[in-house]
Protein backbone atom coordinates (compact mmCIF):
# COMPACT_ATOMS: atom_id res chain seq x y z
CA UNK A 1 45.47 93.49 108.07
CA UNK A 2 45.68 92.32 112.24
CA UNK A 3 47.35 89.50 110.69
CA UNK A 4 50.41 91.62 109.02
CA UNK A 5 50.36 93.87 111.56
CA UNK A 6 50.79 91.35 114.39
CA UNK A 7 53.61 89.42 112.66
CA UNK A 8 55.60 92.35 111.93
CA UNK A 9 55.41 93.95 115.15
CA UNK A 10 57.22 90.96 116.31
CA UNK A 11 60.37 92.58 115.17
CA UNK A 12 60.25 94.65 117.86
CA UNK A 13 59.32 92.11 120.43
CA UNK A 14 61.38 91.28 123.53
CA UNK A 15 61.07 87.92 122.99
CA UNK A 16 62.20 88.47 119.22
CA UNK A 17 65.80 86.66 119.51
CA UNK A 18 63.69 83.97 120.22
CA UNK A 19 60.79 84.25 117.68
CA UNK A 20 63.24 84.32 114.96
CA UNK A 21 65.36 81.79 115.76
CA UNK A 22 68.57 84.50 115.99
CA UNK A 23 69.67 82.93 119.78
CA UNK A 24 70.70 79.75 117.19
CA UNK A 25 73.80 79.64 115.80
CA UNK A 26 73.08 76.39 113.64
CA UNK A 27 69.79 77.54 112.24
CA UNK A 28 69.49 80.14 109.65
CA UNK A 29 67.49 83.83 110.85
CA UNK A 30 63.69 83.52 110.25
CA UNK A 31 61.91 85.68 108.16
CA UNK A 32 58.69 84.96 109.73
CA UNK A 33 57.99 84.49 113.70
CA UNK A 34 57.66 81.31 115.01
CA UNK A 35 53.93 80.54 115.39
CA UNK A 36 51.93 78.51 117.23
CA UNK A 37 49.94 75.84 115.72
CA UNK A 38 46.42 76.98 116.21
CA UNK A 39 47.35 80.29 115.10
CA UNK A 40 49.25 78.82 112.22
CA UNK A 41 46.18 76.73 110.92
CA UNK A 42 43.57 79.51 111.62
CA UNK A 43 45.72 81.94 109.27
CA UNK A 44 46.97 79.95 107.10
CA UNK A 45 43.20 78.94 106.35
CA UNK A 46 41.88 82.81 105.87
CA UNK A 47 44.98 84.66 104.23
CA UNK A 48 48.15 81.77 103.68
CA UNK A 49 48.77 84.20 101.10
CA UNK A 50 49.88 86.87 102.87
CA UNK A 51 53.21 85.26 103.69
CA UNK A 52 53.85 86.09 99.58
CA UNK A 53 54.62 89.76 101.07
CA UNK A 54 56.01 89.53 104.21
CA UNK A 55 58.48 86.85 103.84
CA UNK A 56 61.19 86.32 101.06
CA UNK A 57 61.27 82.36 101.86
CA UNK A 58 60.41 80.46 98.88
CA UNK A 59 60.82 77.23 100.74
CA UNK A 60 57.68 78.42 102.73
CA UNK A 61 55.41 79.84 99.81
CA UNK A 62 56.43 76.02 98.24
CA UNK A 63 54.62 74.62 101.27
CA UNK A 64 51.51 77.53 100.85
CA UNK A 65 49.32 74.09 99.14
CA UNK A 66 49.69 71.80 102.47
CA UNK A 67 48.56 73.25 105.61
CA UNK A 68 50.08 70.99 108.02
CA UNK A 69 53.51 70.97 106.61
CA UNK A 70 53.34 74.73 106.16
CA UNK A 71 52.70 75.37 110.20
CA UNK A 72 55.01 72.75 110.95
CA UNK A 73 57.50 74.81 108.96
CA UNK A 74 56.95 77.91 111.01
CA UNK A 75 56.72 75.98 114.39
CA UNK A 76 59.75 76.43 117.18
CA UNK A 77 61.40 73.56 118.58
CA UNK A 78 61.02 75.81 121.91
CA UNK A 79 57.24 76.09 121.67
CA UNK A 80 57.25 78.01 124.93
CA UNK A 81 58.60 81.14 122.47
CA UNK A 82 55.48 80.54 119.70
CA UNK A 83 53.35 83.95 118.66
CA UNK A 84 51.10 84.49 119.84
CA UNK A 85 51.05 82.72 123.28
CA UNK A 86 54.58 83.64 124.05
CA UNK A 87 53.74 86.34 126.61
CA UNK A 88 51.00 84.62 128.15
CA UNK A 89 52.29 80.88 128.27
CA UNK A 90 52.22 79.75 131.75
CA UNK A 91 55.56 77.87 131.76
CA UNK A 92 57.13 81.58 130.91
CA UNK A 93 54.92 83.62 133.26
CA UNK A 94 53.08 81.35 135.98
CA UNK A 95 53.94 81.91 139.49
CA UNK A 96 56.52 78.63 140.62
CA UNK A 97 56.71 80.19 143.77
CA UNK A 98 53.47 78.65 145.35
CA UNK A 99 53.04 76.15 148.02
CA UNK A 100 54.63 72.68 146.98
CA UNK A 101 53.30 69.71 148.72
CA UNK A 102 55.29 66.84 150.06
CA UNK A 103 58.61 68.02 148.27
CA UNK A 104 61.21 65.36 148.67
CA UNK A 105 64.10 67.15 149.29
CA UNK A 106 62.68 70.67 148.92
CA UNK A 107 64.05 73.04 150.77
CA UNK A 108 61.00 74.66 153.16
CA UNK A 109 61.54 78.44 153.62
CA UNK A 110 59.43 81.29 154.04
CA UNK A 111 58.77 85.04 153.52
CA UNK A 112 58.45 87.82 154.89
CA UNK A 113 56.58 90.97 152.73
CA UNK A 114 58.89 93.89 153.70
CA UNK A 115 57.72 96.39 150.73
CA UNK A 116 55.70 96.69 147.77
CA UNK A 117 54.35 99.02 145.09
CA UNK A 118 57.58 99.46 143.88
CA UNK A 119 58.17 99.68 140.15
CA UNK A 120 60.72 97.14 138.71
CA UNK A 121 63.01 96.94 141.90
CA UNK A 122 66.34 96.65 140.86
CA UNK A 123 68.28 96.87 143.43
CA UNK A 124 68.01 96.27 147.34
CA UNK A 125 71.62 97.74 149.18
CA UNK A 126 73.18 98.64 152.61
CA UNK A 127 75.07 101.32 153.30
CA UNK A 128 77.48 99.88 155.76
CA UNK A 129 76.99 102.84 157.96
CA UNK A 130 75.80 101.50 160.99
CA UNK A 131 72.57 103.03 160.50
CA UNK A 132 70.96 99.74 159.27
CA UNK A 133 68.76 101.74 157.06
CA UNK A 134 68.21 99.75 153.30
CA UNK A 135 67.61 101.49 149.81
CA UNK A 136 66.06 100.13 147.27
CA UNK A 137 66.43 100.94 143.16
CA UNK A 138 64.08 101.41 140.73
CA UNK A 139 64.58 100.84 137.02
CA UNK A 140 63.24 103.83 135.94
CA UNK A 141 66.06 105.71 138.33
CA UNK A 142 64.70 106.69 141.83
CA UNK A 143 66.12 104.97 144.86
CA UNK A 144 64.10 104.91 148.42
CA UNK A 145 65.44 104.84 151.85
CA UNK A 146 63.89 102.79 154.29
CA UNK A 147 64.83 103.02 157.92
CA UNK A 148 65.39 100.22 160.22
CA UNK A 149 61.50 99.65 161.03
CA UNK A 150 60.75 99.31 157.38
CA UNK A 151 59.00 102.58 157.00
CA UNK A 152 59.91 104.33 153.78
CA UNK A 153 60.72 107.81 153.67
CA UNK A 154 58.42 110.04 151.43
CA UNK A 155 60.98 111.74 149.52
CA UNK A 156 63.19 109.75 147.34
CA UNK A 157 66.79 109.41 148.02
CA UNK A 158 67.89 109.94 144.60
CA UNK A 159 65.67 110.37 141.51
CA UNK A 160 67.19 110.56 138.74
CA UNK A 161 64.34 109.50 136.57
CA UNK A 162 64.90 112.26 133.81
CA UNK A 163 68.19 111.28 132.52
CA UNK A 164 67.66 107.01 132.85
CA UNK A 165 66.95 105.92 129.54
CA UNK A 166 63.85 103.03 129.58
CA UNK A 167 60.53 102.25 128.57
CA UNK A 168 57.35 100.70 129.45
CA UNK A 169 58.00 98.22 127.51
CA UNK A 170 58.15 94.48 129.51
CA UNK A 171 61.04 93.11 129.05
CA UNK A 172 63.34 96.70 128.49
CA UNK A 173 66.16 95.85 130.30
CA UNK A 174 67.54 99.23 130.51
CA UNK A 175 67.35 101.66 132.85
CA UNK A 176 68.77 102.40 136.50
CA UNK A 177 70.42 99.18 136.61
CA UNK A 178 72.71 98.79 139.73
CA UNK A 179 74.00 101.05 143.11
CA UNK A 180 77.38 100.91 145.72
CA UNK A 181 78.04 102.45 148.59
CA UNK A 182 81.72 103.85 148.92
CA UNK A 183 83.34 101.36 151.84
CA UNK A 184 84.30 104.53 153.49
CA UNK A 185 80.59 105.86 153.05
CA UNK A 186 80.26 107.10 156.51
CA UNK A 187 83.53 109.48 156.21
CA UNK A 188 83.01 110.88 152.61
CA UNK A 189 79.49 110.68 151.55
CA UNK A 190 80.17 109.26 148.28
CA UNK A 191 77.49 106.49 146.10
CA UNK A 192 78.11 104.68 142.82
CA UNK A 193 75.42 104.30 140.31
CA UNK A 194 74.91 102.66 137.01
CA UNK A 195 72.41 103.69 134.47
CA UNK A 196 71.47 103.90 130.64
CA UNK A 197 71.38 106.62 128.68
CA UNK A 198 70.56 108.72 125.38
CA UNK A 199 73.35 110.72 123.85
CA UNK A 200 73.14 112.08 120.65
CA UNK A 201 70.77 109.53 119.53
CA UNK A 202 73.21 106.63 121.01
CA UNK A 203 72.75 104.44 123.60
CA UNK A 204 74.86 104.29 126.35
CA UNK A 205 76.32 102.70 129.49
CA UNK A 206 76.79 105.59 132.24
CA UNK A 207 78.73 105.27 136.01
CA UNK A 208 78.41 107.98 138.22
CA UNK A 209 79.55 109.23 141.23
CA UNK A 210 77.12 111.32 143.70
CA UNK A 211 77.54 112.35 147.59
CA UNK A 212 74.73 112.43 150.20
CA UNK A 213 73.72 116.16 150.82
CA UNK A 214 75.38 118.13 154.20
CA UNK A 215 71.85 119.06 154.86
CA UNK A 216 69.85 115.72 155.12
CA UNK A 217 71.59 112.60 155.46
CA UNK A 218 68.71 110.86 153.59
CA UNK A 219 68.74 112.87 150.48
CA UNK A 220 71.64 112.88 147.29
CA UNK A 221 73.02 115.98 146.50
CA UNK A 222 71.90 116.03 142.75
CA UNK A 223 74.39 118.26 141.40
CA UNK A 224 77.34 116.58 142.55
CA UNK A 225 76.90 114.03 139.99
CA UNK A 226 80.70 112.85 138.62
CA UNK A 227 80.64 110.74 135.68
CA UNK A 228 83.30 108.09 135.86
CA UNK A 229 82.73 105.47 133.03
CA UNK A 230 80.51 105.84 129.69
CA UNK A 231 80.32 102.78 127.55
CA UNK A 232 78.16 102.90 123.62
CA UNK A 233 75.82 100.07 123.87
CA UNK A 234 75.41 98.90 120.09
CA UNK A 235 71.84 97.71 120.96
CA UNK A 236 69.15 98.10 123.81
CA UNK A 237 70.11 94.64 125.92
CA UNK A 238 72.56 92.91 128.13
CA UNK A 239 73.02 95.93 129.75
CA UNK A 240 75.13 94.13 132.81
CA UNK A 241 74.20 96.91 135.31
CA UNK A 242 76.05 95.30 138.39
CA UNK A 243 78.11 97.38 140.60
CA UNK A 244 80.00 96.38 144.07
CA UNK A 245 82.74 97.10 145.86
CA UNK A 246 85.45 94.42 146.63
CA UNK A 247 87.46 94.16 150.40
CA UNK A 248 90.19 95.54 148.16
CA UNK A 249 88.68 98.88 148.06
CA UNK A 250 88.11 99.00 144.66
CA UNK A 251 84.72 99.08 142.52
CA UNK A 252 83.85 95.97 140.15
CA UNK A 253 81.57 97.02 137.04
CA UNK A 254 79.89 94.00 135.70
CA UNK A 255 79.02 95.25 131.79
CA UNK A 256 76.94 93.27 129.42
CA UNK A 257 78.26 91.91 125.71
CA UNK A 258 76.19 94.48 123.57
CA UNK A 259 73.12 93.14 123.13
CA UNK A 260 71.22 91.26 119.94
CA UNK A 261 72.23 87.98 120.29
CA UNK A 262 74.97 85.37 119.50
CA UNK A 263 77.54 88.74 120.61
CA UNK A 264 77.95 89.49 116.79
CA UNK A 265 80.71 92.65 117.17
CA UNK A 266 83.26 91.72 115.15
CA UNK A 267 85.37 88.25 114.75
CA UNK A 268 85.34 87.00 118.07
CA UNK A 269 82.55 89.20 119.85
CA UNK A 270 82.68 91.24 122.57
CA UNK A 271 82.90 89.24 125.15
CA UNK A 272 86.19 87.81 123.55
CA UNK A 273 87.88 90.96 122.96
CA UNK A 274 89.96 92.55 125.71
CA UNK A 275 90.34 95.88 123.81
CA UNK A 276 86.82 95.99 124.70
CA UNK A 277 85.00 97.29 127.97
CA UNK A 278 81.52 95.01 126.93
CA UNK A 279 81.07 91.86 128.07
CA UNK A 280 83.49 92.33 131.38
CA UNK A 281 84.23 92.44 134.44
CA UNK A 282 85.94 95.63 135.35
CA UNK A 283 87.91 96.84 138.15
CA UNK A 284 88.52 100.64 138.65
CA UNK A 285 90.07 102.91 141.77
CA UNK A 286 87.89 105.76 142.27
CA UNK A 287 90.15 107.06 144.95
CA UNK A 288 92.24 108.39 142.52
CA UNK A 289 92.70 109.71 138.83
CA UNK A 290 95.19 108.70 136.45
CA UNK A 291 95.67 109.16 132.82
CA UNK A 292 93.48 111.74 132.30
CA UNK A 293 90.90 109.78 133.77
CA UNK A 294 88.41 110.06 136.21
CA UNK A 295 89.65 107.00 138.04
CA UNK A 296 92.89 105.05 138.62
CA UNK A 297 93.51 101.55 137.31
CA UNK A 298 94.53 98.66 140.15
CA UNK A 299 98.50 97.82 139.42
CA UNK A 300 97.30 93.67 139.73
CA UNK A 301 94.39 94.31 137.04
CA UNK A 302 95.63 91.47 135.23
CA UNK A 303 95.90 92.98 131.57
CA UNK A 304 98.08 96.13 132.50
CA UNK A 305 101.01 96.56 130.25
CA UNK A 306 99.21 94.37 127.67
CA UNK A 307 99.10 96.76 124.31
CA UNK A 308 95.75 95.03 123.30
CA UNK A 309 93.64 94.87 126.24
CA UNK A 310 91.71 97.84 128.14
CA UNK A 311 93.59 98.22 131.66
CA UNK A 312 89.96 98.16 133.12
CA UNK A 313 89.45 94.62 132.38
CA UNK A 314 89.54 92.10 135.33
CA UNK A 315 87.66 89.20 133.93
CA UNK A 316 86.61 88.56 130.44
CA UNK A 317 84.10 85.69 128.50
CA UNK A 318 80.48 87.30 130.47
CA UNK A 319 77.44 87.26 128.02
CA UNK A 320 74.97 89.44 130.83
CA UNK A 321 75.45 88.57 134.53
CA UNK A 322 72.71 89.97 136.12
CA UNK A 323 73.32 89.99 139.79
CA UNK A 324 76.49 89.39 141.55
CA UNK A 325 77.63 89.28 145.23
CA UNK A 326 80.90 88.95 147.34
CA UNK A 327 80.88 86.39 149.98
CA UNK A 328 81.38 87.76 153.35
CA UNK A 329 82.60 84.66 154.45
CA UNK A 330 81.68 82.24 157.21
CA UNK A 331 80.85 84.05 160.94
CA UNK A 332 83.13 82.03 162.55
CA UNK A 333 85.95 80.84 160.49
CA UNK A 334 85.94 83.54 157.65
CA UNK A 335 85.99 80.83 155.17
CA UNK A 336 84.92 81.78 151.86
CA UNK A 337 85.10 85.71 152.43
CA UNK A 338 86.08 87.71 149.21
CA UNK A 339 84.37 84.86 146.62
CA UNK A 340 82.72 87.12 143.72
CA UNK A 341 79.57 84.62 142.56
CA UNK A 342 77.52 86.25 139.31
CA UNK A 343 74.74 84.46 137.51
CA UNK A 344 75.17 85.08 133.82
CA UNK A 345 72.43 84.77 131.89
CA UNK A 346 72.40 82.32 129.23
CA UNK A 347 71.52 82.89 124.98
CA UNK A 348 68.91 79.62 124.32
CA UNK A 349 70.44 76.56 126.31
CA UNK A 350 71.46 77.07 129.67
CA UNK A 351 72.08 79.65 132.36
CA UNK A 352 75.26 79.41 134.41
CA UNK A 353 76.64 80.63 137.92
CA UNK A 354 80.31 81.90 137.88
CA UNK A 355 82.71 82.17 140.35
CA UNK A 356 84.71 85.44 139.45
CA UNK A 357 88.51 85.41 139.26
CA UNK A 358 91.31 87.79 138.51
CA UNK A 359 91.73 87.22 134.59
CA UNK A 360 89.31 84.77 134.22
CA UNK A 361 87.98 83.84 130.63
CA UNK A 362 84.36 82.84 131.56
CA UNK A 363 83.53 81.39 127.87
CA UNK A 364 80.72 83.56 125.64
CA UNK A 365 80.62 83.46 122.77
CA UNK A 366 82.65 80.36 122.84
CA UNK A 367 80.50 78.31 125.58
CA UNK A 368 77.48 78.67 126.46
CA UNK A 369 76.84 76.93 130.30
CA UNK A 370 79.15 74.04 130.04
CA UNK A 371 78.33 73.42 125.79
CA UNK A 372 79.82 74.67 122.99
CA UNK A 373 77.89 77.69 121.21
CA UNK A 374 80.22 78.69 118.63
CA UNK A 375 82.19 75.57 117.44
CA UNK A 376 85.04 77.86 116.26
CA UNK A 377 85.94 79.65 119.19
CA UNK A 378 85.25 76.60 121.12
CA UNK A 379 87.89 74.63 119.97
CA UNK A 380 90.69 77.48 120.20
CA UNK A 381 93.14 75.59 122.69
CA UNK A 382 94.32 78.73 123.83
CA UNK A 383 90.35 80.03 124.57
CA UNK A 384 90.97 78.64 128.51
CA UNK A 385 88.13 79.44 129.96
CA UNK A 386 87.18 78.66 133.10
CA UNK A 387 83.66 76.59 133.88
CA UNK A 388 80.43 77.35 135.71
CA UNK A 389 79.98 76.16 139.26
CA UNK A 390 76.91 74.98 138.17
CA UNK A 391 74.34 75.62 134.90
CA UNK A 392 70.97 74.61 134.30
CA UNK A 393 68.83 74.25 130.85
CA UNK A 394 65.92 75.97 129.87
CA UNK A 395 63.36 73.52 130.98
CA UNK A 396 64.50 75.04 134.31
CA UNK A 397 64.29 78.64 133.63
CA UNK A 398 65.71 80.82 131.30
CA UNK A 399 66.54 83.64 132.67
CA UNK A 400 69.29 83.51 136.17
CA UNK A 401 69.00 85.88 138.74
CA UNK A 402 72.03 85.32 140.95
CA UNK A 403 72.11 85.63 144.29
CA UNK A 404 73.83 85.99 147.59
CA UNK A 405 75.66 83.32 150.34
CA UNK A 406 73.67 83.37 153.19
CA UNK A 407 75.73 84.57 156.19
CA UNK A 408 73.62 86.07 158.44
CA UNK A 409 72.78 84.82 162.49
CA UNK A 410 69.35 84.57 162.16
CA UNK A 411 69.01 81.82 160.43
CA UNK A 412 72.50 79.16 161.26
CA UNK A 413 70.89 76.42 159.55
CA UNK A 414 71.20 78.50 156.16
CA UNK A 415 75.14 79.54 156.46
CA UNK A 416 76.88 78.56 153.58
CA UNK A 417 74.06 77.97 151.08
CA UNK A 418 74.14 80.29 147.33
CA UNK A 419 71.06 81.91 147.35
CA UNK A 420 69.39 82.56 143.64
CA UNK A 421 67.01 82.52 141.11
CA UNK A 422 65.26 82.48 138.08
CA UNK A 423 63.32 85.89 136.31
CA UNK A 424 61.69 83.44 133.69
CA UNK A 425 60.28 80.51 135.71
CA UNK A 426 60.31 81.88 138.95
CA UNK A 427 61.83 79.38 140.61
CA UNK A 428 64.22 79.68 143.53
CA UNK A 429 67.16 77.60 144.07
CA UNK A 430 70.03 76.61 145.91
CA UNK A 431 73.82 75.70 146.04
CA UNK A 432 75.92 74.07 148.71
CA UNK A 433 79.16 73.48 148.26
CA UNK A 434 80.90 70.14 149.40
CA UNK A 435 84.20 71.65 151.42
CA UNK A 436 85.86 68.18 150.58
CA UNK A 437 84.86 67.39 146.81
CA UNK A 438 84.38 71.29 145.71
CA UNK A 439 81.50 70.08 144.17
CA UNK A 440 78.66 72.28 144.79
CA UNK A 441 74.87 70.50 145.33
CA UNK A 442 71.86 71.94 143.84
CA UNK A 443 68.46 71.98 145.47
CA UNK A 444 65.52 73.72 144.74
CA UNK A 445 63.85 76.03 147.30
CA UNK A 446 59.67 75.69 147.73
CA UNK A 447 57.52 77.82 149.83
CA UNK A 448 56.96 75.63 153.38
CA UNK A 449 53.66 74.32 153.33
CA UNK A 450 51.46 73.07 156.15
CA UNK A 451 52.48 74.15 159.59
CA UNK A 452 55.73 76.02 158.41
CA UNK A 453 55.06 79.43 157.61
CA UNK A 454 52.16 79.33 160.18
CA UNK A 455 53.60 82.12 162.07
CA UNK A 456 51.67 85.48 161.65
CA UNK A 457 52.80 87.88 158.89
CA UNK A 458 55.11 84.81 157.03
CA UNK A 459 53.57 83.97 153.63
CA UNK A 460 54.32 81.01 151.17
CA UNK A 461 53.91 82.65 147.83
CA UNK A 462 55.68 85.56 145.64
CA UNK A 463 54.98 87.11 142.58
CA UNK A 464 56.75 85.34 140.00
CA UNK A 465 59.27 87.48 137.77
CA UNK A 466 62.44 87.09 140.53
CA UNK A 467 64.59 90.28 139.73
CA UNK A 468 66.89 90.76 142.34
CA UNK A 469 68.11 89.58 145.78
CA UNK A 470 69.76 92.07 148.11
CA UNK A 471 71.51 91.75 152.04
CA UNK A 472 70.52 94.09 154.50
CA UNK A 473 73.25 95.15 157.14
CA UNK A 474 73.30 92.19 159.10
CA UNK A 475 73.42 89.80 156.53
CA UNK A 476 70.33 88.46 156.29
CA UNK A 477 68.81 87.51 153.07
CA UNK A 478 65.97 89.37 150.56
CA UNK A 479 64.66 89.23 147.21
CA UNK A 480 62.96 91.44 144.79
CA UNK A 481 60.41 90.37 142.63
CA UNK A 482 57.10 91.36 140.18
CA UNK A 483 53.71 90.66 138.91
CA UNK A 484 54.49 92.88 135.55
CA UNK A 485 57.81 93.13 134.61
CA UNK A 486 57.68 96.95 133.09
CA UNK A 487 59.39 99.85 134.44
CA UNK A 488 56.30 101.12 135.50
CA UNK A 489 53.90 98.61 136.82
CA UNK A 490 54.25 98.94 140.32
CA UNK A 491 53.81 95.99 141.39
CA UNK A 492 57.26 95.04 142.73
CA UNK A 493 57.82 93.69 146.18
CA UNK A 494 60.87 93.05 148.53
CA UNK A 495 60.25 89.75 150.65
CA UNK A 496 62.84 88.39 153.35
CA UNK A 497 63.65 85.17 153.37
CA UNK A 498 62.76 83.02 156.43
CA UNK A 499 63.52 79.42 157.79
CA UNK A 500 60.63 79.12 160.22
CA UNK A 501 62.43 76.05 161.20
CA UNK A 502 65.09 77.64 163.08
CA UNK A 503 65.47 77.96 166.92
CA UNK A 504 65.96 81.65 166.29
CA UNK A 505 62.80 82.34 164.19
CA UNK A 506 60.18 82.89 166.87
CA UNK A 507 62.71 85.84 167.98
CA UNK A 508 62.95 86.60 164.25
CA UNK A 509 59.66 87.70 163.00
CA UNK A 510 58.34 90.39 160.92
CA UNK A 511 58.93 93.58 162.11
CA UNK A 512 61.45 91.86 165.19
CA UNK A 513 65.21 94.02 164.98
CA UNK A 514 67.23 91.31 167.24
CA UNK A 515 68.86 92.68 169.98
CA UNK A 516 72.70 93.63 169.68
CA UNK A 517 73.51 90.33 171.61
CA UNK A 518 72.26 87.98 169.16
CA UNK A 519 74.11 89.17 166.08
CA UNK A 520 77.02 91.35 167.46
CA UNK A 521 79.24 88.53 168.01
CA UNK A 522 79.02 86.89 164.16
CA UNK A 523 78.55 89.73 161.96
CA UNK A 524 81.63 91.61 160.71
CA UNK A 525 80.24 94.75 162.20
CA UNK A 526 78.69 95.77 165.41
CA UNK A 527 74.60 96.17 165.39
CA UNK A 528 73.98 99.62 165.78
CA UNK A 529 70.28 100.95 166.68
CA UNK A 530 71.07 104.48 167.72
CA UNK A 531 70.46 106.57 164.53
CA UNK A 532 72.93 109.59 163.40
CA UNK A 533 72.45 112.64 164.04
């Protein structure tokens, strides 16, 4: 009986697209779970004949007589996925973000712990107020305001933990997914949020508008909720949950393809389809209403006028990019400012980092990283999608986090470099582009050992699941991450990242706000310490 009940509970695994072979394409949907071979041999030698009732595979109950070709039957080419180790199998859960020694060509950082005991944090943003006060999101919908000495206020800034629609399950990926501040924040109050949702026993994709209360400047006005977009999910993941706002003024809305896997809605997918608002990037005017709508549509979105697309639609082809930034472009030359970067995460190959373009055809379901996934769609001539930066396979990670260009002035050696991660493997990793080639260099980041994070209150180590990476005001560099990835473990922690190498780090460390005269000059906007009234 813990035998049948354990196999069919895999069903409703997270890791189930995997189990059952459904991320594949080529391979035909498993009845059973992939299983591990010591598991595999240790049932099949008490009950093989259970597999009689629980699976419909007569190529399997042929093999029921010869234990070792029966197991090696049910065994995954990706034994990192096998039941029932998958959620305990260190290349999935351990910790890469430990001290590595002698690391040719490593890049030494360290951190700085700047919160913890947060649940799942989602989110880390900036209001570009002047205030230099942070908030950070989490997944199960409450956002907390921290001012500029790190303390965290004891009332959230928004909760809105009754309506957000998650679990805690690890591995749910919905929930209170992303948050923008209005440009004009300061003037008109006004915050973007993106969040799932049950209606009428349907899942759903929800953007909101809300304004900071006239009474406390640290506090949402909950009733002044505005709903601006609602999208049906047709299952529980890639959610997308992404939202920022562009120098342009208007607000990007990075959705996910559906969910399940392979993007199986209709003959091309989701992704594919422009009459459909999944598996996009979006690009809406919340300054204004048009259309009956909430919102107005940008007169350059590059599918107005076109009968068969949504008007919403700035860039098509995403499978789930989970994290996205703008550039803010170098200090000193503005080079690079306005570049949209997104990691999308990958189906059972490869995970990719996008650069973002007006009408760009980023490739699901036709590509997957720079492969073909569906041979079909992949050899439409008139598919022309654009390629990753870079992409990396599974034995890397499987899961991207993207991240941010570093501009801030703390750290000069850092300007320039892409920022990300992995949620799977926990590794952290970099990008440099070569100005003259285009080409952009990976390197991987490890925790400085030795001597380099000697300096008191810098660590070397993180917890492992990397979930997000946020920018505080002056453009310096964080990232979110957890021991237990469920929506209410909380075990989350922000951590700065520091390069204890730099002539500025001394002046730098935990706790240290630099003075107006070391930043003024090469951030975008002025440092301002004197709080509002």
């Amino acid at each position: 009986a813990g035998y049948a009940r354990d196999l069919l509970c895999q069903e409703c695994s997270p890791y189930a697209a995997h189990l059952y072979d459904a991320e594949d394409p080529f391979t035909p949907l498993r009845t059973v779970p992939g299983l591990c071979q010591d598991y595999c041999l240790d049932m099949w030698h008490k009950c093989r004949g259970l597999f009689r009732h629980l699976s419909t595979d007569q190529e399997l109950w042929a093999l029921e007589g010869n234990r070792a070709r029966f197991c090696r039957y049910l065994s995954l080419d990706d034994t990192d996925y096998c039941f029932p180790y998958v959620l305990i199998n260190k290349n999935l859960n351990s910790n890469l973000g430990h001290v590595v020694a002698d690391a040719k060509g490593c890049l030494q950082l360290c951190l700085e712990e700047v919160a913890n005991g947060l649940r799942n944090p989602v989110a880390m943003v900036h209001a570009r107020d002047g205030t230099h006060r942070f908030f950070v999101a989490e997944q199960l919908g409450l956002v907390w305001a921290y001012l500029p000495d790190r303390s965290r206020l004891g009332k959230p800034f928004l909760n809105i933990s009754r309506v957000v629609l998650t679990s805690p399950w690890e591995g749910d990926e919905r929930g209170f997914l992303g948050i923008a501040f209005h440009p004009s924040f300061r003037h008109n109050r006004r915050l973007y949020v993106y969040y799932s949702v049950g209606i009428r026993s349907s899942e759903w994709i929800r953007i909101s508008e809300f304004r900071v209360s006239e009474d406390d400047e640290n506090a949402v006005d909950h009733s002044s909720e505005r709903i601006i977009l609602e999208v049906k999910e047709p299952a529980s993941n890639h959610n997308g949950g992404q939202l920022l706002f562009g120098d342009d003024g208007y607000l990007y809305i990075f959705t996910g393809d559906g969910g399940m896997a392979g993007d199986p809605f209709g003959t091309f997918g989701n992704a594919q389809n422009k009459s459909a608002l999944l598996g996009k990037v979006l690009r809406i005017d919340v300054d204004r209403k048009e259309r009956g709508l909430p919102y107005g549509i940008p007169p350059d979105n590059p599918f107005v006028g076109d009968p068969a697309a949504q008007p919403e639609v700035y860039a098509l082809g995403v499978r789930n990019m989970w994290r996205c930034s703008f550039d803010r472009g170098d200090p000193s030359s503005g080079a690079g400012r306005g570049r949209l970067f997104c990691g999308d995460v990958g189906q059972n190959k490869f995970e990719e980092v996008d650069l973002v373009e007006r009408g760009g055809n980023y490739g699901w379901r036709a590509r997957e990283g720079f492969e073909c996934y569906d041979r079909s769609l992949c050899a439409n001539t008139s598919l022309n999608d654009l390629l990753p930066i870079f992409a990396y396979p599974h034995t890397v990670g499987k899961s991207v986090t993207g991240g941010y260009v570093y501009r801030g002035c703390e750290y000069p050696n850092l300007n320039g470099l892409y920022i990300f991660g992995d949620f799977m493997s926990g590794r952290l990793m970099s990008l440099q582009e070569n100005p003259g080639t285009g080409q952009w260099q990976y390197s991987e980041i490890c925790m400085g050992h030795g001597q380099t994070c000697e300096f008191p209150g810098l660590i070397n180590n993180y917890y492992p699941y990397i979930i997000s990476f946020g920018e505080d005001e002056a453009g310096e560099l964080y990232f979110m991450s957890t021991g237990e990835p469920s929506a209410t473990a909380p075990r989350g922690v922000v951590y700065k990242i520091i390069d204890a190498s730099s002539c500025k780090a001394r002046s730098a460390m935990p706790g240290h706000v630099p003075a107006p005269s070391v930043c003024s000059s090469l951030t975008s906007q002025p440092f301002i310490l004197q709080w509002w009234k």
